[in-house]
Protein backbone atom coordinates (compact mmCIF):
# COMPACT_ATOMS: atom_id res chain seq x y z
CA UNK A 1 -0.17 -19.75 -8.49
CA UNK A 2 0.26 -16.03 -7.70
CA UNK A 3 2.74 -13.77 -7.19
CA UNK A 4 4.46 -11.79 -4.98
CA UNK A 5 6.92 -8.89 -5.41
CA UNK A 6 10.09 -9.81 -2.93
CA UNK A 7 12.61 -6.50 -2.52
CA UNK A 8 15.79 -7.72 -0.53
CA UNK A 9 17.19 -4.58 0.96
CA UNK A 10 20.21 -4.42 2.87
CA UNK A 11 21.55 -1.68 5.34
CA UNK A 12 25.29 -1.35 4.99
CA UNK A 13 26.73 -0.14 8.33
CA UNK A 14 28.36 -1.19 11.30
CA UNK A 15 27.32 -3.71 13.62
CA UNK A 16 23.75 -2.47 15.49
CA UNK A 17 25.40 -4.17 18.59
CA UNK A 18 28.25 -2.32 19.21
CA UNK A 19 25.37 1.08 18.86
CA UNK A 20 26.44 4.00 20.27
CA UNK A 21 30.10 2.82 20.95
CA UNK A 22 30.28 1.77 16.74
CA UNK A 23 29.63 5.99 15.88
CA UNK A 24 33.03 6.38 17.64
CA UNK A 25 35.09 3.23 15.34
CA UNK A 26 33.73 3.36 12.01
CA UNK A 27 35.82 -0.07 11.44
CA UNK A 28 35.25 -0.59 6.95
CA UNK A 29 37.07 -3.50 7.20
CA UNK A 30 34.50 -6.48 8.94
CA UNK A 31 31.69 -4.21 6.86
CA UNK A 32 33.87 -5.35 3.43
CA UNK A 33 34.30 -8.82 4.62
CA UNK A 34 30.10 -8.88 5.53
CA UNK A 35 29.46 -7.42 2.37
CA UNK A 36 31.56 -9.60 0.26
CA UNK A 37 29.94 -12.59 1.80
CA UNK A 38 26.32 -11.48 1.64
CA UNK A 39 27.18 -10.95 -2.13
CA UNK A 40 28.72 -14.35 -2.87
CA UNK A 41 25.18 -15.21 -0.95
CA UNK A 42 23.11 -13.41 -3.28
CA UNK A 43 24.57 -15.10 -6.32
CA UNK A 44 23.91 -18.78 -5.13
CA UNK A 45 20.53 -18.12 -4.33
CA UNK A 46 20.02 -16.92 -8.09
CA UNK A 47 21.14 -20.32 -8.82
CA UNK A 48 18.74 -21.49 -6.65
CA UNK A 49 15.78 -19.87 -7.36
CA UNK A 50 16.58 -19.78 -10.80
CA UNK A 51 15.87 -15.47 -10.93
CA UNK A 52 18.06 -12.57 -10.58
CA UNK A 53 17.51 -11.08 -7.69
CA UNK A 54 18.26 -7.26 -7.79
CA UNK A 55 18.97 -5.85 -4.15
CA UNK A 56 18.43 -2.26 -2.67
CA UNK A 57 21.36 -1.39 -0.69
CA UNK A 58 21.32 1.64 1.50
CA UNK A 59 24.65 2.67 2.28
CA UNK A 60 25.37 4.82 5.86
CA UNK A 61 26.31 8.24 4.72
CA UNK A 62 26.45 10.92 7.86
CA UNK A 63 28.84 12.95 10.10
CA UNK A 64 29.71 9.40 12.34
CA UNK A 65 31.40 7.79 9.16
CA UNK A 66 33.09 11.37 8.91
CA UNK A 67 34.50 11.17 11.93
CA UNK A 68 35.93 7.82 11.46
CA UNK A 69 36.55 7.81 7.33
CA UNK A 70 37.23 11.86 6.53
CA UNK A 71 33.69 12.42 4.64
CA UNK A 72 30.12 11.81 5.31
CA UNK A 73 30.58 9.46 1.83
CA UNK A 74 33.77 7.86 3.23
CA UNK A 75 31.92 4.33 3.13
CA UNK A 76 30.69 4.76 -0.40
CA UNK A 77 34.39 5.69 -1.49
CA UNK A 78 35.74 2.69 -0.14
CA UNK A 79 32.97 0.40 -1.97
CA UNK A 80 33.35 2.33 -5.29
CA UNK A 81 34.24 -0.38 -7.11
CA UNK A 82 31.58 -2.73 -5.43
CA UNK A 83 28.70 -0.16 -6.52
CA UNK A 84 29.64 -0.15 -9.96
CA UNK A 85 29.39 -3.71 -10.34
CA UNK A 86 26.11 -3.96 -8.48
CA UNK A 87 24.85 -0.96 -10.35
CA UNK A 88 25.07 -3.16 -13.39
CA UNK A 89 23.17 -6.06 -12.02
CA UNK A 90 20.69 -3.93 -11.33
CA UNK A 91 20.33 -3.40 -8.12
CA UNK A 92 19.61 0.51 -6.71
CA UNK A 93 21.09 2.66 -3.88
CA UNK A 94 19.61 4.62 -1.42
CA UNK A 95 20.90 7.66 1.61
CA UNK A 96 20.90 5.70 4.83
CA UNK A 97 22.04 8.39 7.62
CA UNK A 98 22.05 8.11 11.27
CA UNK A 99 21.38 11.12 13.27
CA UNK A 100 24.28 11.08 16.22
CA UNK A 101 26.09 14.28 16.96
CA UNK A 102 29.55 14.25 19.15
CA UNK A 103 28.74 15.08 23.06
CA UNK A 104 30.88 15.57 25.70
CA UNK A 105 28.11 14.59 28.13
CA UNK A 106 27.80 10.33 26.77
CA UNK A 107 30.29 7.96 27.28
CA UNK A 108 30.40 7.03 23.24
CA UNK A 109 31.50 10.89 22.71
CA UNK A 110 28.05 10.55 20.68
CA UNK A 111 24.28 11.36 21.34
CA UNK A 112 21.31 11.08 18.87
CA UNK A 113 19.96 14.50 17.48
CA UNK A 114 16.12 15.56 18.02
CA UNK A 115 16.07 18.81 17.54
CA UNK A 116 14.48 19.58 14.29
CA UNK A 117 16.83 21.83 12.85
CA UNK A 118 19.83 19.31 13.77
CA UNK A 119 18.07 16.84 12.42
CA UNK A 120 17.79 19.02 9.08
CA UNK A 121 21.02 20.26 9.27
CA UNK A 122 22.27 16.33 9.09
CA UNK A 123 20.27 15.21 6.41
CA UNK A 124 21.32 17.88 4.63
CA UNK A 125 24.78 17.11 4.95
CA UNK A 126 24.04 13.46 4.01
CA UNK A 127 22.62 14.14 1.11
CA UNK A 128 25.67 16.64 -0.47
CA UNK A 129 27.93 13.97 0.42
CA UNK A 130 26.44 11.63 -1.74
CA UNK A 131 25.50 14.10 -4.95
CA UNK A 132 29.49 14.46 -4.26
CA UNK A 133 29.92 10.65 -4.85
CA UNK A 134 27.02 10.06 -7.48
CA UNK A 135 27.10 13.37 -9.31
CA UNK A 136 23.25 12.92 -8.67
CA UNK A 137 20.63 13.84 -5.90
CA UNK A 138 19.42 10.43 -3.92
CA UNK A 139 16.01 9.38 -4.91
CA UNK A 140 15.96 6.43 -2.35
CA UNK A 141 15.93 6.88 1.19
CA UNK A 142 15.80 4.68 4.81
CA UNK A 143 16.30 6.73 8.13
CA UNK A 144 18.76 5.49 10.50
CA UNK A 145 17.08 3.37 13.54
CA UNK A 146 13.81 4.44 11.59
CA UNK A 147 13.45 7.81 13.39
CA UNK A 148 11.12 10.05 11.22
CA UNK A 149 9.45 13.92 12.05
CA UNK A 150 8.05 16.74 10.11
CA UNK A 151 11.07 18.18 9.46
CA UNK A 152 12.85 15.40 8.25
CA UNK A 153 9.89 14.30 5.79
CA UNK A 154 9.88 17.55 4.62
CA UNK A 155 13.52 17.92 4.18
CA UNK A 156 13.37 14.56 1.82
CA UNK A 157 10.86 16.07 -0.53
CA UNK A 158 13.39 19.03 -0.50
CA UNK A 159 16.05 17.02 -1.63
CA UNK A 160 14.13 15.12 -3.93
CA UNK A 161 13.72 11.83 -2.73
CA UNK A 162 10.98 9.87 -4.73
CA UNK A 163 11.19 6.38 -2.36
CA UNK A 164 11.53 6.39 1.55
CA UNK A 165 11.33 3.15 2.99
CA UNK A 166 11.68 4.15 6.37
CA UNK A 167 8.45 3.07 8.26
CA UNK A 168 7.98 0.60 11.03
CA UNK A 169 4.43 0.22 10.58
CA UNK A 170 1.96 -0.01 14.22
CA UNK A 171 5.72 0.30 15.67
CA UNK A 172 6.42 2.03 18.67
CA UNK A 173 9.84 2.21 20.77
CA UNK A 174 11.55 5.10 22.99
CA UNK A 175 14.60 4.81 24.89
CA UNK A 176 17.58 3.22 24.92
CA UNK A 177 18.61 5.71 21.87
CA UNK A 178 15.49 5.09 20.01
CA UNK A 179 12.48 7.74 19.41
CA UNK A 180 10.25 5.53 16.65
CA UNK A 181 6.24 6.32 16.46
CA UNK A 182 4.85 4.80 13.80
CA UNK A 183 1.97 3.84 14.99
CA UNK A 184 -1.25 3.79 12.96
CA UNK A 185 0.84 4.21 9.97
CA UNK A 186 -0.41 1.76 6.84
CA UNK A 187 1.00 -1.34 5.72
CA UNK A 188 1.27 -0.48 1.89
CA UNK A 189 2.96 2.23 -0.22
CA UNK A 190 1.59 5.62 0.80
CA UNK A 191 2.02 9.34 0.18
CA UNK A 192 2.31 10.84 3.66
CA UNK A 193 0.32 13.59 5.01
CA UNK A 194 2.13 16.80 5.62
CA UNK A 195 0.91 17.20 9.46
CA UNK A 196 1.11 13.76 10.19
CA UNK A 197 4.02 11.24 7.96
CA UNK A 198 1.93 8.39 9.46
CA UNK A 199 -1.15 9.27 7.72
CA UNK A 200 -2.07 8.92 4.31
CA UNK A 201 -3.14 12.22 2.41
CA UNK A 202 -6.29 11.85 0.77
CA UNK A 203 -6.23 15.51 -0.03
CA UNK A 204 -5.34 17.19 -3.20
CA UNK A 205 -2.05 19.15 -2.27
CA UNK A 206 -2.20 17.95 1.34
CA UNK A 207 0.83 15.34 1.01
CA UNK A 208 4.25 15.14 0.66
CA UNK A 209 5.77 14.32 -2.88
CA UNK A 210 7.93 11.14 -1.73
CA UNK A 211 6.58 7.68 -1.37
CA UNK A 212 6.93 6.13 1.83
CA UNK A 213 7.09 2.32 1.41
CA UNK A 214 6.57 -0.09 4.75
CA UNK A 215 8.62 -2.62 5.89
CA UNK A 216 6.87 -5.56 6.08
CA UNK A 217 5.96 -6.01 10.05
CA UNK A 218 5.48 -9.17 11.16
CA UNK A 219 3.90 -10.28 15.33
CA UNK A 220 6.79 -12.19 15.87
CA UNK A 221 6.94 -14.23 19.69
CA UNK A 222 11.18 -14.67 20.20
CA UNK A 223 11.76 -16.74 22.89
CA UNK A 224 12.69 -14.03 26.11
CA UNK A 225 8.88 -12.36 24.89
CA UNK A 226 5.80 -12.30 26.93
CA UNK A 227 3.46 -11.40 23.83
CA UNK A 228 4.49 -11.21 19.93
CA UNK A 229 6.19 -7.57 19.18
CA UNK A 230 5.55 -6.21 15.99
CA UNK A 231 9.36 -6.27 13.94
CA UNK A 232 10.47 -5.87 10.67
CA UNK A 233 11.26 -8.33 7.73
CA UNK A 234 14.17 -9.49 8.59
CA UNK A 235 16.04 -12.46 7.12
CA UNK A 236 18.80 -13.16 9.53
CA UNK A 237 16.18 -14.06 11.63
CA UNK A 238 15.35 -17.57 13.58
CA UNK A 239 13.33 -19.18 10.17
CA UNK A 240 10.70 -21.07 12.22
CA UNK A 241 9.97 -18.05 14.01
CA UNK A 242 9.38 -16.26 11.43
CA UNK A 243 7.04 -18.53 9.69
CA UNK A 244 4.68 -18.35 12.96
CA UNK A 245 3.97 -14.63 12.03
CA UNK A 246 3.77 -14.62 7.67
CA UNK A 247 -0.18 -15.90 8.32
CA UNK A 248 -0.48 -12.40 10.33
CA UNK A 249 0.85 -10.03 7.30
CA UNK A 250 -1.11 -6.95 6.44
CA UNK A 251 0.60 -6.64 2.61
CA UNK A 252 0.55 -10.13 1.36
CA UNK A 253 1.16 -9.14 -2.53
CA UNK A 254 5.02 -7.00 -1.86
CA UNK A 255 7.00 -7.47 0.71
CA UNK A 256 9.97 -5.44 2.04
CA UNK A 257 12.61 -7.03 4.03
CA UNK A 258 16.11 -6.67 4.86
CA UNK A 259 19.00 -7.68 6.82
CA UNK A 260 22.35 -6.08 7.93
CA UNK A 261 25.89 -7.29 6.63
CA UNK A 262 27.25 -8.40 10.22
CA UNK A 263 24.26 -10.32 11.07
CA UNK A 264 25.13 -12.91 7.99
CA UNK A 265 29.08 -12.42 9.12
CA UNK A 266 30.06 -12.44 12.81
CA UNK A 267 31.84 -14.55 15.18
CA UNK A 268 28.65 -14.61 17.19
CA UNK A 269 27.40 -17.92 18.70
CA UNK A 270 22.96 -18.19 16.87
CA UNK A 271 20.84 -16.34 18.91
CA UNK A 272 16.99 -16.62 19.55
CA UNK A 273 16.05 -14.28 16.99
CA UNK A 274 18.81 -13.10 15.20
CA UNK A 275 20.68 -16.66 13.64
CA UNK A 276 23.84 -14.85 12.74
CA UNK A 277 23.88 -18.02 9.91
CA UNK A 278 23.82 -16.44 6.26
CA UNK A 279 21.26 -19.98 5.19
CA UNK A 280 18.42 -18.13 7.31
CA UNK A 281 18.42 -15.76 3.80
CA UNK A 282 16.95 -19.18 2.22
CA UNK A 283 15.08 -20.49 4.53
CA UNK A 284 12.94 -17.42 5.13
CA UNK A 285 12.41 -16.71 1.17
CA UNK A 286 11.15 -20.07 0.64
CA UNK A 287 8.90 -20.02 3.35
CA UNK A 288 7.40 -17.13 1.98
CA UNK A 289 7.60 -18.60 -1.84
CA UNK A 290 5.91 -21.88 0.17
CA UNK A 291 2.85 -19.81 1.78
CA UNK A 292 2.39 -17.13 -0.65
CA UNK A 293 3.32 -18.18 -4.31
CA UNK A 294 5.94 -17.16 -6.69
CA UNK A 295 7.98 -14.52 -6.18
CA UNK A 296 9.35 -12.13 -8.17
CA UNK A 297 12.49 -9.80 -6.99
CA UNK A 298 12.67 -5.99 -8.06
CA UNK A 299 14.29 -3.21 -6.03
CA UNK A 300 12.59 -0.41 -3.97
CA UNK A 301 11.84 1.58 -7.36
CA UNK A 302 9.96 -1.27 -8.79
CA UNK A 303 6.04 -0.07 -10.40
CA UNK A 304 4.70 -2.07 -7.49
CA UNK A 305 5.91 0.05 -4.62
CA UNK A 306 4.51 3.09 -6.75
CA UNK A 307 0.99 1.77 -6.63
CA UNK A 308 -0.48 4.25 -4.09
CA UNK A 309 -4.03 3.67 -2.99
């Protein structure tokens, strides 16, 4: 049987829902009670599969969580202790920031940034904050709502990052807050091209020095769709729905997925895509284990995601 590498990531923030409002009320406390949950989850299914299952976690770090928490690290203060145990399991960290700047002219009191120096001006900031908190520069990276440009690619090869695991792969969405284009972008590891991040350099010189590693896409048909839509990995999603897309996956041999704290812990009745019900996790690793082979868990810096072709 073969197998597959598996890295469970997981975006630690507030709940994509409440998006713009949740910029103004960075609440820690239902982000704790997610997180603490999603762990005990992660240790049962060790059981279960019978593996350790390191996890990337990307932790929100930007000037929204300032504005609620006093810092731009003000959530990785409060889960200090959490990210020393977790560093000894094994699992890795990575910068996630969002790019909102206070307006007077939205309703939230926030509005994305899209100028390119804002944009650089935020990262930036992100990034300080957390050599503050790890005495370290971040070498993993995942752009809030998966917004990526020139200036920001070139920004994370200034501050050093070595993984960015941003990209939304044949993905295309603007409005409603979002400005994502990654279309024509591959579905494996790849070392962007310096005029274009959705191209790989095959150029001597010609690309950036970070990795950028895919999300696994997946055509997935949710039940208010016309036609399958192209989404991410995720494993708070409907299981069976899920499954109807794995036999369409570009990268069958690593796959990247993830899934956000309050989707596993909310008060929310199951929807049509998103299940809200932390067993989903299982469900949707075993189909792949079923259709695939074995799989083996590693974290975004695994050998695998280095393999550049």
């Amino acid at each position: 049987m073969s197998t597959v590498a598996f890295a469970f990531t997981v975006d630690v923030e507030g709940a994509w829902q409440d998006l713009p409002q949740e910029q103004a009320n960075f609440d820690p406390a239902p982000i704790t009670a997610a997180v603490e949950l999603l762990e005990a989850e992660i240790s049962r299914l060790e059981v279960f599969f019978s593996k350790k299952i390191p996890v990337t976690w990307f932790f929100r770090c930007d000037d929204s969580v300032a504005h609620s928490m006093g810092c731009q690290e003000g959530l990785l203060l409060h889960f200090r202790e959490f990210i020393e145990r977790r560093k000894n399991c094994g699992d890795a960290f990575g910068l996630h920031p969002h790019f909102y700047k206070l307006s007077d002219n939205s309703s939230s009191g926030w509005d994305i940034e899209t100028s390119p120096e804002g944009q650089r001006t935020l990262l930036l900031r992100a990034a300080s904050a957390w050599i503050r908190f790890f005495n370290e520069a971040p070498t993993l990276s995942r752009m809030g709502e998966s917004i990526m440009s020139s200036t920001i690619a070139q920004t994370l090869d200034e501050i050093g990052i070595r993984v960015d695991a941003t990209a939304l792969s044949g993905r295309e969405r603007k409005g409603d807050g979002f400005f994502v284009n990654w279309v024509g972008a591959p579905h494996r590891p790849y070392k962007p091209y310096k005029k274009d991040y959705r191209i790989a350099a095959n150029i001597e010189n010609a690309s950036f020095r970070f990795t950028e590693v895919p999300f696994s896409m997946l055509p997935l048909l949710a039940p208010y769709d016309k036609e399958p839509l192209l989404r991410y990995f995720n494993l708070a999603y409907n299981p069976a729905i899920v499954k109807a897309g794995l036999c369409h996956l570009k990268n069958r041999h690593a796959f990247v997925t993830v899934v956000h704290p309050h989707e596993v812990y909310s008060n929310q009745q199951p929807g049509p895509l998103v299940t809200f019900q932390i067993g989903a996790i299982q469900k949707n690793i075993v189909n792949v284990a079923s259709e695939f082979g074995d799989i083996r868990f590693c974290t975004l810096l695994d050998k695998v995601f280095k393999n550049v072709r």
